[in-house]
C-alpha atoms as a PDB file:
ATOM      1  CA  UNK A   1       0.000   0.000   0.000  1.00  0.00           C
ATOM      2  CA  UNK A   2       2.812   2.623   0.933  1.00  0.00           C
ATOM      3  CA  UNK A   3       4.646   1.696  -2.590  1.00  0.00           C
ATOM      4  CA  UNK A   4       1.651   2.705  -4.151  1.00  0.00           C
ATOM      5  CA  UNK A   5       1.257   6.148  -2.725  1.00  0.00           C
ATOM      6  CA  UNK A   6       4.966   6.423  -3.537  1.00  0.00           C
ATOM      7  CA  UNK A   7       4.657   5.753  -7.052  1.00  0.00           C
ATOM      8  CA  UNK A   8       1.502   7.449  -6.915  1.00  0.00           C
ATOM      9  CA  UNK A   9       3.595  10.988  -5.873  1.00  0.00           C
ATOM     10  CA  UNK A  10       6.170  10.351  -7.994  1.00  0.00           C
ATOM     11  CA  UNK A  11       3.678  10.178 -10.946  1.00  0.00           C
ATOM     12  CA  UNK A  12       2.407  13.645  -9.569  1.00  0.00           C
ATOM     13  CA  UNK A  13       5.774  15.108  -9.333  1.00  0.00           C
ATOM     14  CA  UNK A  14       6.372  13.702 -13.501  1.00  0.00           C
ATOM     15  CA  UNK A  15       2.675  15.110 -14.516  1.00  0.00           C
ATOM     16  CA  UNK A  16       3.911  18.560 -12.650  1.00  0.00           C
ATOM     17  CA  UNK A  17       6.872  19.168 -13.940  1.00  0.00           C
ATOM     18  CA  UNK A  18       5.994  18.590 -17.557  1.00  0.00           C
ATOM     19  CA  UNK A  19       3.655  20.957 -16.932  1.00  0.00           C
ATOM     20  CA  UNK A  20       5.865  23.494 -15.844  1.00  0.00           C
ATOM     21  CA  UNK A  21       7.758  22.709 -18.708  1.00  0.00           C
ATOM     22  CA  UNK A  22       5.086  23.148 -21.070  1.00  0.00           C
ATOM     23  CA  UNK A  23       3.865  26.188 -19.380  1.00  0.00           C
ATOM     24  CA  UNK A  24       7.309  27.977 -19.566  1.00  0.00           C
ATOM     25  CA  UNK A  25       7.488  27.032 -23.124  1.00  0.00           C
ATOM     26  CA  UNK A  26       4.036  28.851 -24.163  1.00  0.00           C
ATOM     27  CA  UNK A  27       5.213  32.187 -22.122  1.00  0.00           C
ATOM     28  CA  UNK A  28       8.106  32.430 -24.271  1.00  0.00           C
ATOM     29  CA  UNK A  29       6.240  31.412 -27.402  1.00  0.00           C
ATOM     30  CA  UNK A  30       3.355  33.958 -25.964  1.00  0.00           C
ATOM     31  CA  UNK A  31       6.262  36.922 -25.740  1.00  0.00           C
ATOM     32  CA  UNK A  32       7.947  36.133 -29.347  1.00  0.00           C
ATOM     33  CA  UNK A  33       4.321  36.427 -30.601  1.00  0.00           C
ATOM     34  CA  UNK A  34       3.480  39.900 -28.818  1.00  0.00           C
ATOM     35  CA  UNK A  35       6.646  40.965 -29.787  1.00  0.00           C
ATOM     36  CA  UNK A  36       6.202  40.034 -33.336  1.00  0.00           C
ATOM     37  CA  UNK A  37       2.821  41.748 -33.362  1.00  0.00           C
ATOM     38  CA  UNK A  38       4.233  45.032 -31.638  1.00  0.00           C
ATOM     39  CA  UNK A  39       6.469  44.891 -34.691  1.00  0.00           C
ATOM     40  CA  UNK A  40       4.290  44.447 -37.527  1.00  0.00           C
ATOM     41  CA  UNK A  41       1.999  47.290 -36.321  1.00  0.00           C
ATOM     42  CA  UNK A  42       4.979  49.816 -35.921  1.00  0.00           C
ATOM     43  CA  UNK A  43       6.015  49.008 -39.518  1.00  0.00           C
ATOM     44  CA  UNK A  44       2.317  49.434 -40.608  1.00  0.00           C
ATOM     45  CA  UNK A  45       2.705  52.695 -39.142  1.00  0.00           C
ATOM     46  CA  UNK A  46       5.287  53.427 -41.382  1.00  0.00           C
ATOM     47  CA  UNK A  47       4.351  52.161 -44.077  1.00  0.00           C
ATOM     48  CA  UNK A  48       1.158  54.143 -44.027  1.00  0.00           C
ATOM     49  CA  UNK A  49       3.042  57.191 -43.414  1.00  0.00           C
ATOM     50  CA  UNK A  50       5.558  57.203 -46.081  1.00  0.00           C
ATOM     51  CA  UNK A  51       2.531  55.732 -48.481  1.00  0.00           C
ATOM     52  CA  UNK A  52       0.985  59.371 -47.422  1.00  0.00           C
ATOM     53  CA  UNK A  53       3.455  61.298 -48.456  1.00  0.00           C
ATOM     54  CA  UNK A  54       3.694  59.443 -51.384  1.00  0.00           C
ATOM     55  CA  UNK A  55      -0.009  59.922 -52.158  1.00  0.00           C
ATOM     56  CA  UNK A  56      -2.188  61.770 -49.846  1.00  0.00           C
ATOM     57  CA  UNK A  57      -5.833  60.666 -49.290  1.00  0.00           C
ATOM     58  CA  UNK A  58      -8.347  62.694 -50.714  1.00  0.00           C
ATOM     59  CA  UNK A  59     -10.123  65.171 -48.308  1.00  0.00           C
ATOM     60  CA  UNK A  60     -13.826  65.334 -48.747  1.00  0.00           C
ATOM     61  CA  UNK A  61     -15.499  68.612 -49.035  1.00  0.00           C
ATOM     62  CA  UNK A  62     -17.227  68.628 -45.636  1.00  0.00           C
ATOM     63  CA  UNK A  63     -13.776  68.461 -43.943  1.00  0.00           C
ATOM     64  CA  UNK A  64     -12.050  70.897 -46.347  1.00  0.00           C
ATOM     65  CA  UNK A  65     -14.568  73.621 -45.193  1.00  0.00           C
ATOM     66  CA  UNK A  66     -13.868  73.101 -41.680  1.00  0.00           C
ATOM     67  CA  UNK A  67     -10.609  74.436 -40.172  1.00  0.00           C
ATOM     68  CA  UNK A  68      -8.442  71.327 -38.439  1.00  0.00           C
ATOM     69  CA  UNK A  69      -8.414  71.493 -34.726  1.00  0.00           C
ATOM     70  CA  UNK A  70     -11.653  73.690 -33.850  1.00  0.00           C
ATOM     71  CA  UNK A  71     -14.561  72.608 -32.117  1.00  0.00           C
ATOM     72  CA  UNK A  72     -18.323  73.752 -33.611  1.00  0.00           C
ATOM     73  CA  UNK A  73     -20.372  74.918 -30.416  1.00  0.00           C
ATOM     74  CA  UNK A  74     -23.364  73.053 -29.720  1.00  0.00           C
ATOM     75  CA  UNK A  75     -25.938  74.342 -27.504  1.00  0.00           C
ATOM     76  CA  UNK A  76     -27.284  72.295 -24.774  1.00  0.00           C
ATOM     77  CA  UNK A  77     -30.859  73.322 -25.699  1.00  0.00           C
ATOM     78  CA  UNK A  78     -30.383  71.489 -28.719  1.00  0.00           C
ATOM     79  CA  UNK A  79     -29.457  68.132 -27.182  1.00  0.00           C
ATOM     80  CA  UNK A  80     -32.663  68.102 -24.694  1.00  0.00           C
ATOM     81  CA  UNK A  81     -34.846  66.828 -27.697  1.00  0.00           C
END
């Protein structure tokens, strides 16, 4: 009976550690992969920059007749409806 709760613990101890193992593995793989997609955005970044001043998009009339960077006022009457 007590070799069996040996062998039983040492099973436990295999099943653990091979999980450890495993679970050590997938952070790193995890990292590489968040690292990899940290990457690929930044150079999408780029890429879309330098493809803008390549060729800039096309500005539609609606924002062409508003200056960049102001804020129309809206009255608060106007939202109570």
């Amino acid at each position: 009976m007590l070799t069996f709760q040996w062998l039983l613990t040492g099973a436990a101890l295999v099943v653990a550690a091979a999980a450890l193992i495993k679970a050590r593995r997938l952070a790193k793989r995890l990292e590489r992969l968040a690292e990899s997609y940290w990457e690929l955005r930044y150079e999408h970044g780029q890429l879309r920059a330098r493809l803008n001043r390549i060729d800039p998009e096309p500005v539609t009339p609606s924002e062409a007749s508003r200056p960049a960077g102001t804020t129309a006022f809206v009255p608060l009457s106007s939202l109570k409806r």
